[in-house]
Protein backbone atom coordinates (compact mmCIF):
# COMPACT_ATOMS: atom_id res chain seq x y z
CA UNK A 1 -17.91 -3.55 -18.87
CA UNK A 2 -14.59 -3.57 -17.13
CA UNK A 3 -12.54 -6.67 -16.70
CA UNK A 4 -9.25 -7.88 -15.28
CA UNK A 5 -6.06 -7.08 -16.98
CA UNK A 6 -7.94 -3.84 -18.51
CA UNK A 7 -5.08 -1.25 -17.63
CA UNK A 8 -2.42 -3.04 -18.79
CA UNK A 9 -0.78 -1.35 -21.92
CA UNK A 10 2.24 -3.58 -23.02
CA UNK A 11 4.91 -1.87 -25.13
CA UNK A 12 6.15 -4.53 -27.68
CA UNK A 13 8.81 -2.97 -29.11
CA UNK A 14 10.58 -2.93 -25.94
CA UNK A 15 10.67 -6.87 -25.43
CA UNK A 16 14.40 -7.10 -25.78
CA UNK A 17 15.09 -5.05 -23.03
CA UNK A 18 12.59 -7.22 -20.66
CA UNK A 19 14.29 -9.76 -21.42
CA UNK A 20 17.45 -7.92 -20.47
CA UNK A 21 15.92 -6.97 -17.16
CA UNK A 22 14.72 -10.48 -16.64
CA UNK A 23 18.43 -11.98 -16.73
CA UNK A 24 19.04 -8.91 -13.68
CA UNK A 25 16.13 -9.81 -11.55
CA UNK A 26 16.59 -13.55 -12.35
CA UNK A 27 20.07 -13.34 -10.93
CA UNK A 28 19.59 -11.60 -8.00
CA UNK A 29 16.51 -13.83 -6.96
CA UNK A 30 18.88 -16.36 -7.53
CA UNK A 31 21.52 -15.56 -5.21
CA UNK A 32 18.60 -14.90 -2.57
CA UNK A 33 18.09 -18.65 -2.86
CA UNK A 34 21.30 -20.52 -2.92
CA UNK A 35 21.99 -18.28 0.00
CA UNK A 36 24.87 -16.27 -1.42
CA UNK A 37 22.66 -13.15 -0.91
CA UNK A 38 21.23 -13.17 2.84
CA UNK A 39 18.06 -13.01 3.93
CA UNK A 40 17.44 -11.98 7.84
CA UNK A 41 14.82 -13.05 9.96
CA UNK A 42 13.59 -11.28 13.36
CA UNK A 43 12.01 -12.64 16.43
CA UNK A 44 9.74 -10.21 16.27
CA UNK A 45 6.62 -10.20 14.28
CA UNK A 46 6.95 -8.90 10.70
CA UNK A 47 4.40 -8.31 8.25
CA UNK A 48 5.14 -7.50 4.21
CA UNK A 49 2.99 -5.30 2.39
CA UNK A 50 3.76 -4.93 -1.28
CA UNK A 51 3.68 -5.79 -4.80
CA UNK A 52 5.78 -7.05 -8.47
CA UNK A 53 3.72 -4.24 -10.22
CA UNK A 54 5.34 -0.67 -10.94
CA UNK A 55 2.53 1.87 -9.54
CA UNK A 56 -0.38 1.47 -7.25
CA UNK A 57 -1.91 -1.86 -6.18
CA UNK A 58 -3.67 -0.07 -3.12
CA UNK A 59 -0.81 -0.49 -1.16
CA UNK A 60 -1.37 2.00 1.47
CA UNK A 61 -4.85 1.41 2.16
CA UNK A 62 -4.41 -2.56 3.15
CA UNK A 63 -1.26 -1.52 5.37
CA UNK A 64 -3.96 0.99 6.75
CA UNK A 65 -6.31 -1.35 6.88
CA UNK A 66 -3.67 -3.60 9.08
CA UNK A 67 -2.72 -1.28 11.41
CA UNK A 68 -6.50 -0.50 12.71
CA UNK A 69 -7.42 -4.28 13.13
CA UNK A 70 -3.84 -4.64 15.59
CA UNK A 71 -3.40 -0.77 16.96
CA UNK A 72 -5.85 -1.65 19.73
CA UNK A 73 -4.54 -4.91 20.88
CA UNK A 74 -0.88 -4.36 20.32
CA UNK A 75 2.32 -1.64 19.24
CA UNK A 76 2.32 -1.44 15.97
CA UNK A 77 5.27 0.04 13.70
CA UNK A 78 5.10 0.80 10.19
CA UNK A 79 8.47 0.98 8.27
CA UNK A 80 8.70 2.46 4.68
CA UNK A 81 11.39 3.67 2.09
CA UNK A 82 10.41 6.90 2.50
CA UNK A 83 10.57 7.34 -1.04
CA UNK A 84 11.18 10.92 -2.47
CA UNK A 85 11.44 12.04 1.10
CA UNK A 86 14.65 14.91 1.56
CA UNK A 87 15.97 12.96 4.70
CA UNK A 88 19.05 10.23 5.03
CA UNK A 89 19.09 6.99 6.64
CA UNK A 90 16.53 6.20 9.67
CA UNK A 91 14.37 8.70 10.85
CA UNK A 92 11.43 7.99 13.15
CA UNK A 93 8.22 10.17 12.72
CA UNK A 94 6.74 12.58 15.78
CA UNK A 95 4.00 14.94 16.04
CA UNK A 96 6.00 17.95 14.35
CA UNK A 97 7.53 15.26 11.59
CA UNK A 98 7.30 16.91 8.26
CA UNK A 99 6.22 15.58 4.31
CA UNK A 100 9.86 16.26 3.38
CA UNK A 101 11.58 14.23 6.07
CA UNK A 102 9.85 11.06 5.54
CA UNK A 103 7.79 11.11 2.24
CA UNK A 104 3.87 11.23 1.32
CA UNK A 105 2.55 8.12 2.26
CA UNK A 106 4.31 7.37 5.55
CA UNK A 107 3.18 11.12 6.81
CA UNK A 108 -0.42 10.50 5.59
CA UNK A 109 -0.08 7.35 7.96
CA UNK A 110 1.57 9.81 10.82
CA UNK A 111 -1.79 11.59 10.40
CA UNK A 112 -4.08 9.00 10.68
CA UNK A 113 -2.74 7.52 13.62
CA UNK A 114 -0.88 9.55 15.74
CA UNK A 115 -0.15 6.76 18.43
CA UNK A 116 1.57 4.48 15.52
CA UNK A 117 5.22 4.52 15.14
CA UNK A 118 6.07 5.31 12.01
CA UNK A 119 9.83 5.20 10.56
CA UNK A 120 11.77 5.26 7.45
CA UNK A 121 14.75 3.80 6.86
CA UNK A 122 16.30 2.86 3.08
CA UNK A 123 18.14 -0.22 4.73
CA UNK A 124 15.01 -2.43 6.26
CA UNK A 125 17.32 -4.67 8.16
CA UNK A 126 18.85 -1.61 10.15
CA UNK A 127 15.20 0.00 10.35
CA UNK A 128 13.85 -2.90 12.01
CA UNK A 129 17.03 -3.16 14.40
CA UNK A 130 16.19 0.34 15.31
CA UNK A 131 12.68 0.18 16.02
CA UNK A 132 13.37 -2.95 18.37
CA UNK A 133 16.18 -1.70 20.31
CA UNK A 134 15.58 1.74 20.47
CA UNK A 135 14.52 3.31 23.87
CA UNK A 136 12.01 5.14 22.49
CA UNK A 137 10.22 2.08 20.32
CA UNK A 138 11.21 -0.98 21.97
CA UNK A 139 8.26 -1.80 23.14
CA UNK A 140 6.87 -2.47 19.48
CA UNK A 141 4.59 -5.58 18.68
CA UNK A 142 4.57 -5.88 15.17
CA UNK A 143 6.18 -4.18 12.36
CA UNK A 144 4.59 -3.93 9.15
CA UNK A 145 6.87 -3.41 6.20
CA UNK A 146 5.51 -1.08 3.48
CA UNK A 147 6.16 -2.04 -0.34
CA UNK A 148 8.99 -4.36 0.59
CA UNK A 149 8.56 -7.09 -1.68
CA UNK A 150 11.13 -6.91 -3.50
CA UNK A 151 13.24 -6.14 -0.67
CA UNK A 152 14.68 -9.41 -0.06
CA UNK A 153 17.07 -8.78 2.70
CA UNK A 154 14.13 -9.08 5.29
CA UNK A 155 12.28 -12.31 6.00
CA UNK A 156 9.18 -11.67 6.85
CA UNK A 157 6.97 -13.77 8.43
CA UNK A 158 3.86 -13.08 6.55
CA UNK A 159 4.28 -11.80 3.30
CA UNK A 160 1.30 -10.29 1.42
CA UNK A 161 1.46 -9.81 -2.44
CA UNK A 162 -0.94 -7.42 -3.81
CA UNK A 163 -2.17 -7.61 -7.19
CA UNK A 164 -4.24 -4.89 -8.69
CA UNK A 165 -7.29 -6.69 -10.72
CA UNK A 166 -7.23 -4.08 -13.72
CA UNK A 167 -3.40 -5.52 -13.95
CA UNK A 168 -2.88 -8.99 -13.40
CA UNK A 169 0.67 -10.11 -13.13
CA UNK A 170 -0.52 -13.22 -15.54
CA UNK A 171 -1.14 -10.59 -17.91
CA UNK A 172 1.61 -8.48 -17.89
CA UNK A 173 5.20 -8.32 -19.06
CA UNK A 174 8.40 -7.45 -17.29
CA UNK A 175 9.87 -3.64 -17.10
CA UNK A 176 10.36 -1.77 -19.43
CA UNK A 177 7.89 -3.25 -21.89
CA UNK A 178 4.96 -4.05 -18.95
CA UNK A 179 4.89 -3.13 -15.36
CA UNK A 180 6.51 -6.44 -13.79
CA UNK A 181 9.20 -5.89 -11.21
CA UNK A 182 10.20 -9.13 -11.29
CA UNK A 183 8.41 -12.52 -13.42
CA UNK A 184 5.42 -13.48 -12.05
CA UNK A 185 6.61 -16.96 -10.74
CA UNK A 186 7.65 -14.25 -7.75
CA UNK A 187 4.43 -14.87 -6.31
CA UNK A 188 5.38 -17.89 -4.90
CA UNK A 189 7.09 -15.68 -2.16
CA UNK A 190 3.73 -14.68 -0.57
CA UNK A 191 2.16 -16.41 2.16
CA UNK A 192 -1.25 -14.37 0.84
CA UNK A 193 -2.13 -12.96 -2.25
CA UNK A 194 -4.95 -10.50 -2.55
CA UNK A 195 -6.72 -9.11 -5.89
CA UNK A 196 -7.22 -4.97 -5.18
CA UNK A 197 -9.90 -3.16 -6.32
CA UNK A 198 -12.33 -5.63 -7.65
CA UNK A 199 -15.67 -4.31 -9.00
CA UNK A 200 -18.24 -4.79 -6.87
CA UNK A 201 -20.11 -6.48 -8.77
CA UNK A 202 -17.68 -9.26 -9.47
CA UNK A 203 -19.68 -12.69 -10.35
CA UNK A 204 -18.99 -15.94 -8.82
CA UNK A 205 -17.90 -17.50 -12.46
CA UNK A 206 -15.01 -14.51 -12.14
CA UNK A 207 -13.77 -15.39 -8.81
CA UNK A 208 -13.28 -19.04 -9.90
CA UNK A 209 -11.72 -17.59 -12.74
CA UNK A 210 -9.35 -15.83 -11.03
CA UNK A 211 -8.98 -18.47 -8.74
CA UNK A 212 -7.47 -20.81 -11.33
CA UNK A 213 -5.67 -18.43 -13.24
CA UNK A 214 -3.41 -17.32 -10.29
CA UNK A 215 -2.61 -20.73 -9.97
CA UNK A 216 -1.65 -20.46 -6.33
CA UNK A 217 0.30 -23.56 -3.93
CA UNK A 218 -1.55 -24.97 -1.33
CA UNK A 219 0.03 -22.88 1.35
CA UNK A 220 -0.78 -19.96 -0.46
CA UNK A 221 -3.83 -18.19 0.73
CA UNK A 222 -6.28 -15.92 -1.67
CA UNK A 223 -8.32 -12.77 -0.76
CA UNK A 224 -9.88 -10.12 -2.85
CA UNK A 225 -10.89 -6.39 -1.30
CA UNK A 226 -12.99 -3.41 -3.26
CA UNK A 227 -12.02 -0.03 -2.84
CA UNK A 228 -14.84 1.63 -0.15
CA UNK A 229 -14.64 5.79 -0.66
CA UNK A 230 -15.41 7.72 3.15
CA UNK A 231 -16.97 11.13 3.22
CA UNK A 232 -15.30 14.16 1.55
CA UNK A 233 -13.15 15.98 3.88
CA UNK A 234 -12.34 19.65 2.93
CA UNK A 235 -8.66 20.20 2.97
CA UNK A 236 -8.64 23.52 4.56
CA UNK A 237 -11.45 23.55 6.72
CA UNK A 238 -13.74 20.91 8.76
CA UNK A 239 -16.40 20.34 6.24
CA UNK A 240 -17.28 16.63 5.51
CA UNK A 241 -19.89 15.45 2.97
CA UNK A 242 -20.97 12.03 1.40
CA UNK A 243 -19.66 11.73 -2.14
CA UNK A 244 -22.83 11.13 -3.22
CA UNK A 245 -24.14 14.75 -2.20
CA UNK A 246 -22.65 16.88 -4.27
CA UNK A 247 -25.22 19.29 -6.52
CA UNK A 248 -26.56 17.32 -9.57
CA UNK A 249 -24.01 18.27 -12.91
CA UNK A 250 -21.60 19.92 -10.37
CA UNK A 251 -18.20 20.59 -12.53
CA UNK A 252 -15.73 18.26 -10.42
CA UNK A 253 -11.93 18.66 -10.85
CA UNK A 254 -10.18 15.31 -10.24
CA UNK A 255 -6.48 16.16 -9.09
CA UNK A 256 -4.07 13.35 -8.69
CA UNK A 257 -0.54 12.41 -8.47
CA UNK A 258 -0.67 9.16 -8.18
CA UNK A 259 0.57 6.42 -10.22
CA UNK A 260 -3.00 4.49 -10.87
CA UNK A 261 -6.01 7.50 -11.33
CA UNK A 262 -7.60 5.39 -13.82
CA UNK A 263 -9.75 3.60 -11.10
CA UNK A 264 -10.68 6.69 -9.46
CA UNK A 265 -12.10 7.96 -12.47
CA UNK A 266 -13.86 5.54 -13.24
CA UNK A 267 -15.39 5.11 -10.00
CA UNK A 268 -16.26 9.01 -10.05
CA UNK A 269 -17.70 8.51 -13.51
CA UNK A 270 -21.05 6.44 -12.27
CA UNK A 271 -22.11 9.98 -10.32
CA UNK A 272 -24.10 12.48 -12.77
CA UNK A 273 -21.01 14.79 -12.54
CA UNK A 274 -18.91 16.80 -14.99
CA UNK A 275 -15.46 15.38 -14.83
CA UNK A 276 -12.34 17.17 -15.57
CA UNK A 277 -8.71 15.77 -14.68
CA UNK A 278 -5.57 16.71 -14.15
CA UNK A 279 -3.32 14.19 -13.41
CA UNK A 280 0.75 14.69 -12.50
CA UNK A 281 3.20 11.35 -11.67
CA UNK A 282 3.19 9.67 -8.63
CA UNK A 283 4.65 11.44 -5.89
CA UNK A 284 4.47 14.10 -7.92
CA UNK A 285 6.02 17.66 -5.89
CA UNK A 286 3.89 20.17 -7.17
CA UNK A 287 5.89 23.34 -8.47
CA UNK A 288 4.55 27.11 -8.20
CA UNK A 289 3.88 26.45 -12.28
CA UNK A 290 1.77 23.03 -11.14
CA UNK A 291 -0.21 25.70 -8.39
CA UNK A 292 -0.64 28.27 -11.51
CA UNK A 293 -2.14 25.36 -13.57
CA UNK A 294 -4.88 24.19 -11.11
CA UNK A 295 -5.80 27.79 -10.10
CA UNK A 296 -6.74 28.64 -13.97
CA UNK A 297 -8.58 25.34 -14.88
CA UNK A 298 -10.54 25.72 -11.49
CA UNK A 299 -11.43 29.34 -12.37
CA UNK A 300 -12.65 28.28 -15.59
CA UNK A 301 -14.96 25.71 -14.55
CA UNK A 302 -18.65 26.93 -14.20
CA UNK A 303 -19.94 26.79 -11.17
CA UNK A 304 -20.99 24.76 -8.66
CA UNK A 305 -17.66 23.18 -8.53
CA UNK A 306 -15.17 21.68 -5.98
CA UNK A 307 -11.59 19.94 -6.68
CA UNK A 308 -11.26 15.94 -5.41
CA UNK A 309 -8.18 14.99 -4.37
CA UNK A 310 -6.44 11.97 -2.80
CA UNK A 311 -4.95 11.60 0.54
CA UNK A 312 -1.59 11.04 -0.12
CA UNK A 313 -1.71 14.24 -2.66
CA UNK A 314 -3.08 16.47 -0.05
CA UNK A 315 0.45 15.52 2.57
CA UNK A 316 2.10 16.89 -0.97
CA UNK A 317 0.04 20.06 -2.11
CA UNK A 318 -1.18 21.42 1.64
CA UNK A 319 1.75 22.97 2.51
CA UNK A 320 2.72 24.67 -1.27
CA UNK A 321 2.18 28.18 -1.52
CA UNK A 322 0.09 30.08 -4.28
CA UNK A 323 -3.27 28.35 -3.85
CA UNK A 324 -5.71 31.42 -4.02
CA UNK A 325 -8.91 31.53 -1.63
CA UNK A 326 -11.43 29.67 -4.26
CA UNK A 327 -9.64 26.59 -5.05
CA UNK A 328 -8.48 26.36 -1.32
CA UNK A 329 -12.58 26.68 -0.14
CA UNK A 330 -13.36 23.79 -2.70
CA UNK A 331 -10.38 21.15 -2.33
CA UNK A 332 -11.59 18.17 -0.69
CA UNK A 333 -10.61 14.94 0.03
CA UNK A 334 -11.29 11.77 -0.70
CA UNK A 335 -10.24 9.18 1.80
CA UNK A 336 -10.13 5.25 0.26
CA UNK A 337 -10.54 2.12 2.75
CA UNK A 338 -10.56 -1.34 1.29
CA UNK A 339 -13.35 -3.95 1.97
CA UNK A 340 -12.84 -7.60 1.79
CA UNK A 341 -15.38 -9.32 -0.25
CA UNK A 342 -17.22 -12.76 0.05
CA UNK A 343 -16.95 -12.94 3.35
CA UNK A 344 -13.46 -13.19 3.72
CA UNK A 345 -12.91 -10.70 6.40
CA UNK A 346 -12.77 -12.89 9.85
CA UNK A 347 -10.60 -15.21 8.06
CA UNK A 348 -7.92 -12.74 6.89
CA UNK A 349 -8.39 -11.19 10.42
CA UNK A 350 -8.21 -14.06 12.44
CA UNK A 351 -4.91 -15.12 10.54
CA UNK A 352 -3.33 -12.19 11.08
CA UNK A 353 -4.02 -12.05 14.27
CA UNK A 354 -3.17 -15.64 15.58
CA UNK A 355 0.28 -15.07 13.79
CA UNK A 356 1.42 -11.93 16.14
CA UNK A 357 0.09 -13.45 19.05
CA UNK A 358 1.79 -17.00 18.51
CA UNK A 359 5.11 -14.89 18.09
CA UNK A 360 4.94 -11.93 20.22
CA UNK A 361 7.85 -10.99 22.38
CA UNK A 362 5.23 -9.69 24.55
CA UNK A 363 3.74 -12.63 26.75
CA UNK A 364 0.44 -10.87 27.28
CA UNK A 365 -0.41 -11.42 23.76
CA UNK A 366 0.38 -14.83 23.77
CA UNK A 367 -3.01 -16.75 25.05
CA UNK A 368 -2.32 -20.11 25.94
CA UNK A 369 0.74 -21.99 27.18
CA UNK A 370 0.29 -24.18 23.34
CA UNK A 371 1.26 -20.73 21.75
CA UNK A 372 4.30 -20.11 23.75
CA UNK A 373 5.06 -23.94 23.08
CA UNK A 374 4.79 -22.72 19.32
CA UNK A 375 6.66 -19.65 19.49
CA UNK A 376 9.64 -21.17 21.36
CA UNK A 377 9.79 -24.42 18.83
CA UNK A 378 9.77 -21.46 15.74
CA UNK A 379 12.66 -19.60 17.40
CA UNK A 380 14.76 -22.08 17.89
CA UNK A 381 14.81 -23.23 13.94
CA UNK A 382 18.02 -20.91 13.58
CA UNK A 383 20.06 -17.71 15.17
CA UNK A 384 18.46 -15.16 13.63
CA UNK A 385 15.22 -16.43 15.40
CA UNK A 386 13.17 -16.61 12.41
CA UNK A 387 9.16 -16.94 12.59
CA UNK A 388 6.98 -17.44 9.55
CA UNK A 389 3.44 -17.42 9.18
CA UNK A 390 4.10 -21.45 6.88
CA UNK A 391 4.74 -22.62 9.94
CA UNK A 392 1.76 -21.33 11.97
């Protein structure tokens, strides 16, 4: 039976220099709050998306998950890092955007939703300045800021903490010994916390469990989301299929590069498959030695067989050259969603909602004349025009 905290693997040895890194982070947060470090507001609506864990907390799939509940009722921008990308400074994503110019998971975004504005930009402060000034994106609603934390130099006006249930921050230790970005009194930053991937099958004793153990304020709201898998998608052709559909003891080939797999495998493992893996680092760019690799262990799987990939791998491993004609028919896709659990969807929704309209710029998202009333008195409380969903 799996339970929470089981992924965490905590290097002892290497205590010292956590505690090292601890006096860094300390520091800085420090200077964040006697205000010798600066933190900006906007007086637009901003939304945080990230984490104090090294590696992935499902990160991309809640952002996702954002940007379909507003795309229809507002503009939405997402802004990332851009991490690994082979661009400099901002760059704002169009239809002929490629992998390289603005990095895995914002281009698997691009692809998704073509009508979203997506843009990179290392500095967040500047990347927001250009999204709401530009010509071109001006018009934007809300901006939701991917994996930006840590990234202190915004002020966002909801931020969301994500933390992964097979690695609770109470758990854990700081870098280099755990996975901790920063101690996990940082979680009194967030304006939400939600617990990823949660087994389905999670009892009520283990939600009050988890409930306590956070230890949360008052203003501090908690949510918890499963992982939902979609139909396989082939990755060079149109073919979909259920998961569940695949030929009984098929030989499956699980190909990732990201920095969690462990949950995909075991999710995989409850289907009477054959599982073999091969697993690279996050963000992995796969070499013409990485291509060599997968063609010979797919040729010497027995057949039937396919290879089951991730999303953000395929925006990294579609475009490399040397994939021969078998492994190319049987690469498919599996696309991840999240799903709120005891029946905290409307809620979450409703929040997030009501905080963009209460502080649009744009007056036809604003319903009443009370939510103007509100979004003046918030805008007033300093020059930067700072709104924040503790105040909504």
């Amino acid at each position: 039976m799996r339970t929470e905290g089981d992924f965490i693997k905590i290097h002892e040895w290497l205590t010292p220099l956590s505690w090292l890194y601890g006096l860094g982070v300390g520091f800085r947060n420090l200077l964040f709050k006697l205000g010798i470090l600066k933190s900006r507001a906007f007086d637009i609506p901003v939304i945080s998306v990230g984490n104090i864990t090294v590696g992935g907390s499902g990160k991309t799939p809640h952002v996702e998950y954002l940007v379909s509940l507003l795309k229809d009722k507002m503009k939405v921008a997402v802004l990332s890092r851009g991490y690994k990308r082979k661009s400099k400074g901002y760059v704002l994503a169009n239809d002929d955007t490629t992998m390289r110019e603005i990095g895995d998971e914002p281009y698997q975004m691009k692809q998704k939703f073509p009508e979203l504005y997506v843009a990179v930009d290392k500095k967040r402060t500047e990347g927001i300045d250009r999204l709401t000034h530009d010509e071109q994106t001006k018009d934007v609603d809300v901006i939701l800021l991917d994996d930006a934390y840590q990234h202190r130099y915004v002020k966002p006006g909801v931020n969301i903490l994500l933390v992964d249930y097979h690695r609770l921050i109470i758990y854990d230790k700081l870098l280099p010994a755990g996975c901790l970005r920063e101690p996990k009194e940082g979680k009194s930053r967030a304006d939400i916390v939600i617990i990823t991937k949660c087994p389905k099958d999670l009892r009520p004793m283990e939600y009050r469990v988890l409930m306590k153990a956070l230890d949360l304020y008052p203003y501090q709201s908690l949510y918890f989301t499963t992982l939902i898998y979609d139909n396989l998608k082939q990755v060079y052709g149109t073919e979909s299929m259920p998961i569940n559909s695949l030929p009984d003891r098929c030989n499956v080939l699980l190909l990732t590069g990201i920095a969690s797999p462990k949950q995909m495998q075991n999710d995989l493992s409850v289907y009477n498959y054959t599982l073999s893996y091969l697993s690279f680092s996050d963000h992995h760019n796969f070499s013409k030695k990485d291509i060599r690799t997968i063609n010979r262990k797919f040729a010497e799987l027995p057949s039937p067989k396919v290879i089951i990939t991730t999303e953000k791998d395929v925006a990294r491993i579609k475009f490399v050259e040397g994939l021969n004609d078998e492994v190319k028919e049987s690469m498919y896709a599996l696309p991840v969603r999240i799903q709120f659990m005891l029946g905290q969807e409307e809620d979450f929704n409703n929040k997030i909602i009501n905080y963009v309209r209460k502080n649009s710029r744009n007056s036809i998202l604003v319903k009443t004349k009370d939510d103007n009333k509100s979004q003046n008195s918030n805008n007033t409380r300093n020059g930067a025009g700072s709104i924040s969903f503790r105040n909504n």
